[in-house]
Protein backbone atom coordinates (compact mmCIF):
# COMPACT_ATOMS: atom_id res chain seq x y z
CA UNK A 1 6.86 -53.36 22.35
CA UNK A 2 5.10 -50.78 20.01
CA UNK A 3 2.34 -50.71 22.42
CA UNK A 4 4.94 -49.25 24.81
CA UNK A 5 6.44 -46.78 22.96
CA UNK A 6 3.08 -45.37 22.36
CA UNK A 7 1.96 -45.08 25.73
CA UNK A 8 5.42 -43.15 26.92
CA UNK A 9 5.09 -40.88 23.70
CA UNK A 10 1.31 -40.56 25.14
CA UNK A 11 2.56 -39.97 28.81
CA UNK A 12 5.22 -37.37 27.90
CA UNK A 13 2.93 -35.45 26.00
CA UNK A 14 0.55 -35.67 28.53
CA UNK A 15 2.90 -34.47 31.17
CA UNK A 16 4.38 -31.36 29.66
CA UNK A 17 0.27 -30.28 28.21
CA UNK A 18 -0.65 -30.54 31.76
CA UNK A 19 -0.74 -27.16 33.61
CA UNK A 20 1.34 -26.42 36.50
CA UNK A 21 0.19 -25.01 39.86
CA UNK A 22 2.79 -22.43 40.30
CA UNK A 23 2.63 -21.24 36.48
CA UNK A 24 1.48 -18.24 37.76
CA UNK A 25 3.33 -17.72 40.49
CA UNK A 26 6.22 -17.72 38.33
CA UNK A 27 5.12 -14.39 36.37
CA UNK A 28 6.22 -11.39 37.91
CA UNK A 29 3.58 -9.70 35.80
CA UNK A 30 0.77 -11.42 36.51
CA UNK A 31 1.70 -11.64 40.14
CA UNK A 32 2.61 -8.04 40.97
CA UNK A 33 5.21 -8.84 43.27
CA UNK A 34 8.69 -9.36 42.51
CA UNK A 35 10.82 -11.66 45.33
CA UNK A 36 14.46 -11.18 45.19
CA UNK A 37 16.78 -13.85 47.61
CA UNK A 38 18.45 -11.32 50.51
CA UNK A 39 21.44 -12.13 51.37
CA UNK A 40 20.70 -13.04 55.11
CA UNK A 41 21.38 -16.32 55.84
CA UNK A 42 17.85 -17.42 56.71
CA UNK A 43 17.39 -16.56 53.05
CA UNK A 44 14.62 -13.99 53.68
CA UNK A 45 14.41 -11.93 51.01
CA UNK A 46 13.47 -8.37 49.99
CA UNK A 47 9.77 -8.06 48.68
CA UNK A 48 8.68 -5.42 46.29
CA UNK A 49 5.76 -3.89 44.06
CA UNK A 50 5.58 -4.29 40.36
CA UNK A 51 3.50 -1.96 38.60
CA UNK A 52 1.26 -3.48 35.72
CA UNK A 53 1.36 -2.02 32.39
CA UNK A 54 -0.92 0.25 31.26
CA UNK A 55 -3.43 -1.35 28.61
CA UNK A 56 -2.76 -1.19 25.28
CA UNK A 57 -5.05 0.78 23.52
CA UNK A 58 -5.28 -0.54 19.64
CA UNK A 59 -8.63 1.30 18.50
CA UNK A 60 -8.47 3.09 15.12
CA UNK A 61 -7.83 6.59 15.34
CA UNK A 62 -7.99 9.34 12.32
CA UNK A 63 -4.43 10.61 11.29
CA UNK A 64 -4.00 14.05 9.17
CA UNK A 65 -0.82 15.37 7.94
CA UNK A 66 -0.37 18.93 7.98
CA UNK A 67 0.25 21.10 4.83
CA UNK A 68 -1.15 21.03 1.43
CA UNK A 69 -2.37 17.68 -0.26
CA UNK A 70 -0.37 16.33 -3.78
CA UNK A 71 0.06 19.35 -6.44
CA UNK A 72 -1.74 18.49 -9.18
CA UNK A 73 1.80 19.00 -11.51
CA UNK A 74 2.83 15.59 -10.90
CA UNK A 75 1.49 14.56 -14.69
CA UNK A 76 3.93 12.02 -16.66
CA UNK A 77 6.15 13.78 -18.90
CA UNK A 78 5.27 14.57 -22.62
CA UNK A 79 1.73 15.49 -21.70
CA UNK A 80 1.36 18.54 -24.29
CA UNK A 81 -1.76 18.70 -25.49
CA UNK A 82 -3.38 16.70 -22.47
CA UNK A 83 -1.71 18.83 -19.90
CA UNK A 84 -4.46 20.62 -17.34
CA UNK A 85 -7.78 18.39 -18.95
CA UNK A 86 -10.75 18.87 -16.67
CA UNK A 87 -13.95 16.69 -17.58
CA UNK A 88 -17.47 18.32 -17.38
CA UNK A 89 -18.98 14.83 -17.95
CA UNK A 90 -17.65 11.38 -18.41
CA UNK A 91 -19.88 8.13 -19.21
CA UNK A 92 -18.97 4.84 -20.84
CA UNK A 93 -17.91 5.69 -24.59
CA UNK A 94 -18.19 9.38 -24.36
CA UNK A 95 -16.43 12.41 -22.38
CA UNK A 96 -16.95 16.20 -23.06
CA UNK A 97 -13.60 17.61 -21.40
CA UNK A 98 -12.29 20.73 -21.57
CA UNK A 99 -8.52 20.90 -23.45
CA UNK A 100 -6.29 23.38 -23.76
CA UNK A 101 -8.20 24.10 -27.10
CA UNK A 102 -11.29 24.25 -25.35
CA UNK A 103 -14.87 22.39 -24.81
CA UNK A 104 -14.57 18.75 -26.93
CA UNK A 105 -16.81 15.82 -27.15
CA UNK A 106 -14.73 12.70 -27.49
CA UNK A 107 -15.55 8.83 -28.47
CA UNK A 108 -13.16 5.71 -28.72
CA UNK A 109 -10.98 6.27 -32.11
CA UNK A 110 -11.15 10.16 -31.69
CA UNK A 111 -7.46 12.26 -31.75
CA UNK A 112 -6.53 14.60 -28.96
CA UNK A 113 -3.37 16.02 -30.19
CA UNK A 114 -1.62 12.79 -31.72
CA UNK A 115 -2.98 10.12 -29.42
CA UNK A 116 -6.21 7.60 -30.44
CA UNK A 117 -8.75 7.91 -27.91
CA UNK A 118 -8.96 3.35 -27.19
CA UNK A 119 -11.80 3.45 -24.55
CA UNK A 120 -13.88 5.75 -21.76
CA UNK A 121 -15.28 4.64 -18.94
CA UNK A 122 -16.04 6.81 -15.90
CA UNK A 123 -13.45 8.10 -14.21
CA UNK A 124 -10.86 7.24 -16.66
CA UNK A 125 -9.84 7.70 -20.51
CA UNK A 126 -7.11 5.34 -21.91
CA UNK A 127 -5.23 6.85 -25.52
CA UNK A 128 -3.14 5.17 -27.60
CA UNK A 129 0.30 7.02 -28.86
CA UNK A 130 2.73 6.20 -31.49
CA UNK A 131 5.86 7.61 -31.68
CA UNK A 132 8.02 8.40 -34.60
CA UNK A 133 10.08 5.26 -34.26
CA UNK A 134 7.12 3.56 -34.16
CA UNK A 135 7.50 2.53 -30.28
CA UNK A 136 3.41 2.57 -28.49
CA UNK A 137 2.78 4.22 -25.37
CA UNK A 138 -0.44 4.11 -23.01
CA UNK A 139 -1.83 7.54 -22.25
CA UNK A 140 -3.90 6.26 -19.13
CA UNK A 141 -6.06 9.98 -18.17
CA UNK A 142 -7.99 10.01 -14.75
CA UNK A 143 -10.36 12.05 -13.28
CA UNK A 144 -10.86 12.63 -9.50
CA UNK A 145 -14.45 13.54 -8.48
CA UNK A 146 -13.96 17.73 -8.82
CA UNK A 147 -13.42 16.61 -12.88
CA UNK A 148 -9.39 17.43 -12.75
CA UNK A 149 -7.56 15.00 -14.96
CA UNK A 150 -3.89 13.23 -14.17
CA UNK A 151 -1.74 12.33 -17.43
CA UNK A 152 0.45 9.09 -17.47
CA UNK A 153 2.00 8.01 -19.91
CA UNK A 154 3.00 4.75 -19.90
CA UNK A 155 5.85 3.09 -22.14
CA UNK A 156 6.68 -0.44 -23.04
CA UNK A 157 10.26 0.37 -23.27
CA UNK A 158 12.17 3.68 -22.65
CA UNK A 159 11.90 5.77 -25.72
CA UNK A 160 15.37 7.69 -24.43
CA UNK A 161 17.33 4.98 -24.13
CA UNK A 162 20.86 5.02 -26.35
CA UNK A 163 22.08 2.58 -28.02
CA UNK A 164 25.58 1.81 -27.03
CA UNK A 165 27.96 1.46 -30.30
CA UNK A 166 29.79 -1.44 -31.06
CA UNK A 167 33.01 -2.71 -29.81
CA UNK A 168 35.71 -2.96 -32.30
């Protein structure tokens, strides 16, 4: 009995993988030609051309958008004495940048302004800043390849958030 079973299960599955002749035929796409039933009696019907579709053409192509790129003003806020850094020359543990207060050699646990200089690596100068409630902050500083620097500041909770006062 299970021997059965398994050869219908076999048998359907070989009859609906098997191809059928007029597959194709039955693709007004493939076939070009599209055969609509007249309404004579005979049943001849009314033949007509199908244009193909153009091919699809999917190769990469350069896009450009027209105007001016980012503005470089798009530093976080509270940026003061980072705002407009340029770097002349940037290598692990050391940058020479130019602040507003001029030319400055920095190294990990150097201040710029209040915030603790925590590592430099090329291309990039993280800072560490403490706020007067005592909340941290990540000043994360990047470079692009001209030497033009772009502030974030980064906080682990919003230092202008109120606290709502109690119900009574």
């Amino acid at each position: 009995m299970k021997l059965m079973l398994k050869l219908a299960a076999l048998l359907v599955v070989l009859v609906a993988a098997s191809p059928r002749a007029d597959a194709q035929e039955s693709d007004p796409r493939k076939a070009g030609v599209v055969t609509r039933p007249g309404e004579t009696p005979n049943g001849a019907g009314v033949v007509m051309a199908v244009p193909s579709p153009p091919p699809l053409d999917n190769a990469p192509r350069q896009a450009t958008a027209p105007g001016r790129g980012p503005s470089r003003g798009r530093d976080s806020a509270q940026t003061s004495a980072l705002k407009g850094v340029q770097a002349r020359e940037i290598k692990s543990g050391q940058a020479r940048l130019v602040l507003a207060s001029g030319l400055r050699t920095v190294r990990p646990g150097d201040l710029i302004g209040t915030d603790v200089v925590r590592s430099i690596e090329p291309g990039r100068i993280l800072l560490a800043r403490t706020s007067p409630d005592g909340q941290e902050a990540t000043v994360v500083v990047s470079f692009d390849d001209a030497g033009r620097g772009r502030v974030r500041v980064l906080f682990g909770s919003d230092p202008t958030a109120v606290t709502a006062p109690p119900v009574r």
